[in-house]
C-alpha atoms as a PDB file:
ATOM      1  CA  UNK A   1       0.000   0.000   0.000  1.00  0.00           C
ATOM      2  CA  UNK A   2       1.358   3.222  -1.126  1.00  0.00           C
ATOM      3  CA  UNK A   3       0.988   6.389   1.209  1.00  0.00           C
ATOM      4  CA  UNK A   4       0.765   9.845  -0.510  1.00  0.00           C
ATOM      5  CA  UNK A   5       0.811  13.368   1.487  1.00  0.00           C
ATOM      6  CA  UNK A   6      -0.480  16.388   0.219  1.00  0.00           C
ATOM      7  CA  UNK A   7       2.479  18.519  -0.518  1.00  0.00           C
ATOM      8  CA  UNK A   8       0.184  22.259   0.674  1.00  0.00           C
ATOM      9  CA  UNK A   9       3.118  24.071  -0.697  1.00  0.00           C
ATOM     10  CA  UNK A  10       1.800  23.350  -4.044  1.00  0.00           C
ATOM     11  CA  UNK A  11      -2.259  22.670  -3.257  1.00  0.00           C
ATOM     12  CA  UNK A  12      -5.031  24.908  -2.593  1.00  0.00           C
ATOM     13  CA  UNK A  13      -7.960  24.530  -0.791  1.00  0.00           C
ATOM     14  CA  UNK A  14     -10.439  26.921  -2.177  1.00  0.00           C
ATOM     15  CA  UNK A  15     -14.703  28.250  -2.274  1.00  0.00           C
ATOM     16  CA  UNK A  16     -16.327  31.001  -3.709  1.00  0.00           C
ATOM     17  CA  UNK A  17     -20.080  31.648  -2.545  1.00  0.00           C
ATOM     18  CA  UNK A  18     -22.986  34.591  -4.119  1.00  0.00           C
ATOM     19  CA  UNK A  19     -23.232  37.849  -2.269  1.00  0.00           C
ATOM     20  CA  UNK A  20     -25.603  40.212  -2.586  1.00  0.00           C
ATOM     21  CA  UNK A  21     -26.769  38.544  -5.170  1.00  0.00           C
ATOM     22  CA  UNK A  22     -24.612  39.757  -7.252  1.00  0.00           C
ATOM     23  CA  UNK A  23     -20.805  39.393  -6.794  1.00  0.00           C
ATOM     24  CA  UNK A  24     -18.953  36.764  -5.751  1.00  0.00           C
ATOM     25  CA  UNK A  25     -16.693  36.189  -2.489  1.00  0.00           C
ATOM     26  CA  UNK A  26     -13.804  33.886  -2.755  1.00  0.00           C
ATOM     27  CA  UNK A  27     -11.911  32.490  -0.068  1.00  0.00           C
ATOM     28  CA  UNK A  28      -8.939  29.712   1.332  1.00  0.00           C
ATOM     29  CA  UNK A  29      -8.285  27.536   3.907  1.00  0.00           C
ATOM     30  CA  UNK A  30      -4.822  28.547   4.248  1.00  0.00           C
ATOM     31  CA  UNK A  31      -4.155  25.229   6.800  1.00  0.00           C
ATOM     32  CA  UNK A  32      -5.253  21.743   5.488  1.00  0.00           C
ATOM     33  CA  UNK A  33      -3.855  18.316   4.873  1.00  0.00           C
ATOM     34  CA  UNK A  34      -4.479  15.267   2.733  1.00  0.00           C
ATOM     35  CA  UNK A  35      -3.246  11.492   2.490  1.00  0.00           C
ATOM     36  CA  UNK A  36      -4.501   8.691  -0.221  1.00  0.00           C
ATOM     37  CA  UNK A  37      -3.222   5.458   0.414  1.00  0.00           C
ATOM     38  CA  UNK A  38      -3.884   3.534  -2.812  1.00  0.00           C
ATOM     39  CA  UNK A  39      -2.186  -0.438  -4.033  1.00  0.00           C
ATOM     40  CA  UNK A  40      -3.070   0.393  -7.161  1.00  0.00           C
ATOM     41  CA  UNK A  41      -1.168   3.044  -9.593  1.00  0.00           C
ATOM     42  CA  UNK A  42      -4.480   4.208 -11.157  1.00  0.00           C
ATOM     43  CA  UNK A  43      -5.792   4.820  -7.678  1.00  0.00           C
ATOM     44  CA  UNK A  44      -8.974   2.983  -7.808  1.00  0.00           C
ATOM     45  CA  UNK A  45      -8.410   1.342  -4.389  1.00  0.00           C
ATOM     46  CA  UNK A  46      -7.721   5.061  -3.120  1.00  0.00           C
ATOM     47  CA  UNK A  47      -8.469   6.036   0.503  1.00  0.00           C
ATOM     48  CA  UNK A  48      -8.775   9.274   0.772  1.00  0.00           C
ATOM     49  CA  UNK A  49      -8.563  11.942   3.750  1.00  0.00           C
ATOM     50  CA  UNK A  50      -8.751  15.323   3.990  1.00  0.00           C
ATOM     51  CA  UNK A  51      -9.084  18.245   6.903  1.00  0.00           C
ATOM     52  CA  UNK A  52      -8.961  21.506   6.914  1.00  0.00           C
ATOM     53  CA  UNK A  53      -8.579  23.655   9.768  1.00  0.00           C
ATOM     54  CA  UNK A  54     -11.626  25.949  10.371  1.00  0.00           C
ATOM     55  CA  UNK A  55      -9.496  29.067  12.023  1.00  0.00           C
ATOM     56  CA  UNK A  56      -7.387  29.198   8.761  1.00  0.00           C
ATOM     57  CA  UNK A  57     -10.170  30.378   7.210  1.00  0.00           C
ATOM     58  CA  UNK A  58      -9.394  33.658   4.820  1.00  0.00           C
ATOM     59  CA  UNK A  59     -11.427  35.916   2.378  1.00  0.00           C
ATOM     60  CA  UNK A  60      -8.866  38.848   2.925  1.00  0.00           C
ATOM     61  CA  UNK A  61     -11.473  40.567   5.245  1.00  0.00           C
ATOM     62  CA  UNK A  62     -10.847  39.950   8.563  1.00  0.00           C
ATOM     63  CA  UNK A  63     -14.054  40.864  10.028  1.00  0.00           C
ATOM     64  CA  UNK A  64     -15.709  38.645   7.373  1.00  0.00           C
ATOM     65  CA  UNK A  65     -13.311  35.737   8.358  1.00  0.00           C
ATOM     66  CA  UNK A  66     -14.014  36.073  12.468  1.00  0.00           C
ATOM     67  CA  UNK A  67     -18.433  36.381  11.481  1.00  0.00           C
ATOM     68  CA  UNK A  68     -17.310  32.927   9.974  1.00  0.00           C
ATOM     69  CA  UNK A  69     -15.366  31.753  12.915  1.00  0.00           C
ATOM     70  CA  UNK A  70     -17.996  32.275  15.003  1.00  0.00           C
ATOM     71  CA  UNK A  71     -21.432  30.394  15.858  1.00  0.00           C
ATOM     72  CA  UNK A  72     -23.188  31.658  12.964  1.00  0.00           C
ATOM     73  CA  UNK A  73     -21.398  29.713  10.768  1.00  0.00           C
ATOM     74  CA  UNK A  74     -18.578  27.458  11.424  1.00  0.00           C
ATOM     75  CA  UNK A  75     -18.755  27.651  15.195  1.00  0.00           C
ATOM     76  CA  UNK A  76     -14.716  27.317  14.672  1.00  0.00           C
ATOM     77  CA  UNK A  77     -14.455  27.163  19.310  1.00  0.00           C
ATOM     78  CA  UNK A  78     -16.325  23.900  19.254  1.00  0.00           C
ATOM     79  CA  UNK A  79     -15.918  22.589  15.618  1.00  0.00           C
ATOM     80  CA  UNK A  80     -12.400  23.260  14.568  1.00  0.00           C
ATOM     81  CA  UNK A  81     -12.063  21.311  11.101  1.00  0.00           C
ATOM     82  CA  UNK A  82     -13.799  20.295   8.503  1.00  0.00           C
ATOM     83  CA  UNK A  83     -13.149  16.812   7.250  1.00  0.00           C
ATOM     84  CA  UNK A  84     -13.723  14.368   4.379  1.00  0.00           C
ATOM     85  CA  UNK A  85     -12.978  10.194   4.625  1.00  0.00           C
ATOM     86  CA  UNK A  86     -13.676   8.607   1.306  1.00  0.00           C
ATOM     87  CA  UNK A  87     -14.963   5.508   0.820  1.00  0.00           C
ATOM     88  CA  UNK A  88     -14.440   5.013  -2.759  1.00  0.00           C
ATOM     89  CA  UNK A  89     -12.621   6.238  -5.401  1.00  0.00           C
ATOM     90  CA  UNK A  90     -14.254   4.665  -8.853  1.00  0.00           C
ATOM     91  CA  UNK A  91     -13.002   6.037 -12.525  1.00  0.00           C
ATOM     92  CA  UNK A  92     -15.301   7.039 -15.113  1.00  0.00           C
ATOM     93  CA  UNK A  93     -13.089   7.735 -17.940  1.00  0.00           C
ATOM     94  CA  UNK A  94      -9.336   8.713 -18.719  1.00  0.00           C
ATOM     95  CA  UNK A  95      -8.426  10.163 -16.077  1.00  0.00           C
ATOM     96  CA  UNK A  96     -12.273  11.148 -14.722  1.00  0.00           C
ATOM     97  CA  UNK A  97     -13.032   9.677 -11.230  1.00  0.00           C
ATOM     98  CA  UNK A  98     -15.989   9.666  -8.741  1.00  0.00           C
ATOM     99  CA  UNK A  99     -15.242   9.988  -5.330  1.00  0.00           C
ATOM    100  CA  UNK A 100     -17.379   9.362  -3.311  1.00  0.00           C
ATOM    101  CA  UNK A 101     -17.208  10.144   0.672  1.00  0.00           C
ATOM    102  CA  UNK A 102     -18.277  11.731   4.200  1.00  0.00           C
ATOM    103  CA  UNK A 103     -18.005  15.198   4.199  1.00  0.00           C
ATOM    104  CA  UNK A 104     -18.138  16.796   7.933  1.00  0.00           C
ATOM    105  CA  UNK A 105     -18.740  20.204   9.011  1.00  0.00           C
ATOM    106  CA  UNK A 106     -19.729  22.018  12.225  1.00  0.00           C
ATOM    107  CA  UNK A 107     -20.852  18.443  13.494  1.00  0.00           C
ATOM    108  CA  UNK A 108     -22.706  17.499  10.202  1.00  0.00           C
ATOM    109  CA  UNK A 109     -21.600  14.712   7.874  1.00  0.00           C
ATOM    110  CA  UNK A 110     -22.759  14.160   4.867  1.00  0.00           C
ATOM    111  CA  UNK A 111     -22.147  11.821   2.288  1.00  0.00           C
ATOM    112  CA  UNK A 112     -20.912  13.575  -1.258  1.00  0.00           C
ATOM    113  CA  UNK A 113     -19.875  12.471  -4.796  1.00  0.00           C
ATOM    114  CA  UNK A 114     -17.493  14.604  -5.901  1.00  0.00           C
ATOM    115  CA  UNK A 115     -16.007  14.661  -9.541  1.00  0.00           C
ATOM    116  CA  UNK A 116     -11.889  14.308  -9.792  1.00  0.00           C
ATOM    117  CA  UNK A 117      -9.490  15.129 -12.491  1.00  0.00           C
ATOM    118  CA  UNK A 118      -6.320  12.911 -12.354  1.00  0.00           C
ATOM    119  CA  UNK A 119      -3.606  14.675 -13.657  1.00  0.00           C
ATOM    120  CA  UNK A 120      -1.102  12.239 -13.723  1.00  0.00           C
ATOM    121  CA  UNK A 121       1.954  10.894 -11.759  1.00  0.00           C
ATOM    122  CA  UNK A 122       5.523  12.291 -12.491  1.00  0.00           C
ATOM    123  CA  UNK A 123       9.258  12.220 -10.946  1.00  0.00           C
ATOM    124  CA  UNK A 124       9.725  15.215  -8.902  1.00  0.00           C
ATOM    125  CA  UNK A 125      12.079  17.856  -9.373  1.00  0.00           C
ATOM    126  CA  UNK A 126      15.527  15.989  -9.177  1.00  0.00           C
ATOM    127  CA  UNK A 127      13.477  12.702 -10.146  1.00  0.00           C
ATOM    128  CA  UNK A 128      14.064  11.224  -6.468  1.00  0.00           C
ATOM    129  CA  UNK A 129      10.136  11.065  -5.727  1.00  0.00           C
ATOM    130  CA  UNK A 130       6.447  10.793  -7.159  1.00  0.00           C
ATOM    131  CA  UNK A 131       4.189  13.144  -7.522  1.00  0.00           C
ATOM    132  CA  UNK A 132       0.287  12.760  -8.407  1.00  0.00           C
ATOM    133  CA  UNK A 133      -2.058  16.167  -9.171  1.00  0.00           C
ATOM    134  CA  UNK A 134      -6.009  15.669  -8.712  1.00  0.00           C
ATOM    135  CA  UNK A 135      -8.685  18.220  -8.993  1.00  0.00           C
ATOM    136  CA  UNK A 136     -11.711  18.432  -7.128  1.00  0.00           C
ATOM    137  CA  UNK A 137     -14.566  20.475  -7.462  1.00  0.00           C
ATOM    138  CA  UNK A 138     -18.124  20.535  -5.957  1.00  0.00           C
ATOM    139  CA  UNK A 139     -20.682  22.340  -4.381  1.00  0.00           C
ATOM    140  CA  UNK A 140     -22.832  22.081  -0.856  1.00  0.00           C
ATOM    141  CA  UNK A 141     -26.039  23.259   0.392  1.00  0.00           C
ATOM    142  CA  UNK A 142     -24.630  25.364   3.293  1.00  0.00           C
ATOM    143  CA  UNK A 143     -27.825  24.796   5.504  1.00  0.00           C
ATOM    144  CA  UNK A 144     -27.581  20.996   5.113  1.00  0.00           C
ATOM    145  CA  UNK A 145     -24.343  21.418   7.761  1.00  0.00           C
ATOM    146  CA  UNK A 146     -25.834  23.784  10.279  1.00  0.00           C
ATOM    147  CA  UNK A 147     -24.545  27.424   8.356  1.00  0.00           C
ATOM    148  CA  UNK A 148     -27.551  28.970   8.640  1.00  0.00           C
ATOM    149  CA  UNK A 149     -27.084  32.619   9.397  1.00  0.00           C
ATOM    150  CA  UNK A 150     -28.274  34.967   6.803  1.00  0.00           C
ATOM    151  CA  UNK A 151     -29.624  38.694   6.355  1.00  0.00           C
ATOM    152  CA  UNK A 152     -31.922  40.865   3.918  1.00  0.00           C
ATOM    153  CA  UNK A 153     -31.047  43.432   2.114  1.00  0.00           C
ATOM    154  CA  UNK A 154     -32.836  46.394   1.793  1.00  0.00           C
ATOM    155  CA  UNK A 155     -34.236  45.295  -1.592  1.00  0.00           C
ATOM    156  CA  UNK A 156     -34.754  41.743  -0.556  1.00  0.00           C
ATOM    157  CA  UNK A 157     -31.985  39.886  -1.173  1.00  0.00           C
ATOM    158  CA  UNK A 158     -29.786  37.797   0.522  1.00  0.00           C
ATOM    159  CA  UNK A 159     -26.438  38.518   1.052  1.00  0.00           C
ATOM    160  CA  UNK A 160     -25.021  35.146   1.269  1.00  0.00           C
ATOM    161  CA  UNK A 161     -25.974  32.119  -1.468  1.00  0.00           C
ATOM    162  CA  UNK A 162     -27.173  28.860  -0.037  1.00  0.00           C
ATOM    163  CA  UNK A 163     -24.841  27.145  -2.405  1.00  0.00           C
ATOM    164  CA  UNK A 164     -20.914  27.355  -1.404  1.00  0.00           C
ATOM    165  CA  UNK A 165     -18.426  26.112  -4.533  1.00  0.00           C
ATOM    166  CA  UNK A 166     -15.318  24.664  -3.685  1.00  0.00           C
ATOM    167  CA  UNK A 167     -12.372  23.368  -5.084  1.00  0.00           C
ATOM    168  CA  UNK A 168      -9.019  21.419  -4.073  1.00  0.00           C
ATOM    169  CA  UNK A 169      -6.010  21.541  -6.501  1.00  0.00           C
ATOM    170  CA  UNK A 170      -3.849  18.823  -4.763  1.00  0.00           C
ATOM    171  CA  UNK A 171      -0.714  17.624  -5.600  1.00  0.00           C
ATOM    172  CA  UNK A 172       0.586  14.491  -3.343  1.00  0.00           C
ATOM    173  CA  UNK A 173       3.993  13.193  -2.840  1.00  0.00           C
ATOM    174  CA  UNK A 174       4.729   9.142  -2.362  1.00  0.00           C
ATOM    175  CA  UNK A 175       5.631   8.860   0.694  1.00  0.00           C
END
């Protein structure tokens, strides 16, 4: 069994969500970490986990960043990561996967299917180690993990979406 660890020097862990309707916010988690421990070389035995830390959080506004620290949304004091265990890792098509897991947050778990893009396995820089790239993208219902807090504007809007977009650009090194 092969162990891989997310090298976060060269991974992101990104979302974007609607505001006001009309613009978009993005943000990081600026502290996560991955593993996949896989037999196989096309990873379709893959085990995959993932957790990022909640107070890492960062939208480049900090009083944005501490509203989502706090109980009206992440609850970061009690519920300090969120977290993801696969449970299987099945490919679709040249590199095109389905994995499918538990996605926690604020106490919530979930189970997802979330589309992957392999990239491919290389030699590293200096061709003394592996390196694998995968892309994830997907998208939550933020209420369906306890993030309810929301406002009106004065027209009637709302100035945070329900839906949250994220994606993870992960490149892993064999350990």
């Amino acid at each position: 069994m092969a162990i891989w660890k997310m090298d976060t020097t060269h991974s992101e862990a990104k979302f974007k969500v609607r505001h006001l309707v009309i613009s978009t916010v993005t943000g990081n988690f600026n502290e996560f970490a991955a593993t996949v421990e896989s037999s196989k070389p096309d990873f379709t035995d893959a085990k995959v986990t993932f957790e990022a830390e909640v107070n890492s959080i960062d939208t480049k506004n900090e009083q944005r960043d501490g509203h989502l620290k706090s109980p009206d949304f992440f609850d970061a004091a009690n519920h300090p990561k969120i977290k993801f265990t696969s449970k299987s890792m099945d490919k679709k098509s040249n590199g095109e996967y389905e994995l499918t897991g538990d996605l926690t947050i604020r106490g919530t778990t979930k189970e997802m299917k979330l589309p992957v893009r392999y990239n491919g396995t290389v030699k590293g820089f200096g061709g003394s180690f592996d390196v694998s790239a995968f892309e994830i993208n997907g998208k939550i219902n933020r209420q369906d993990f306890g993030l309810t807090w929301n406002a009106l504007t004065e027209t009637g809007g709302v100035v945070a979406s329900d839906e949250v977009k994220f994606e993870i650009l992960a490149e892993f090194i064999k350990a």
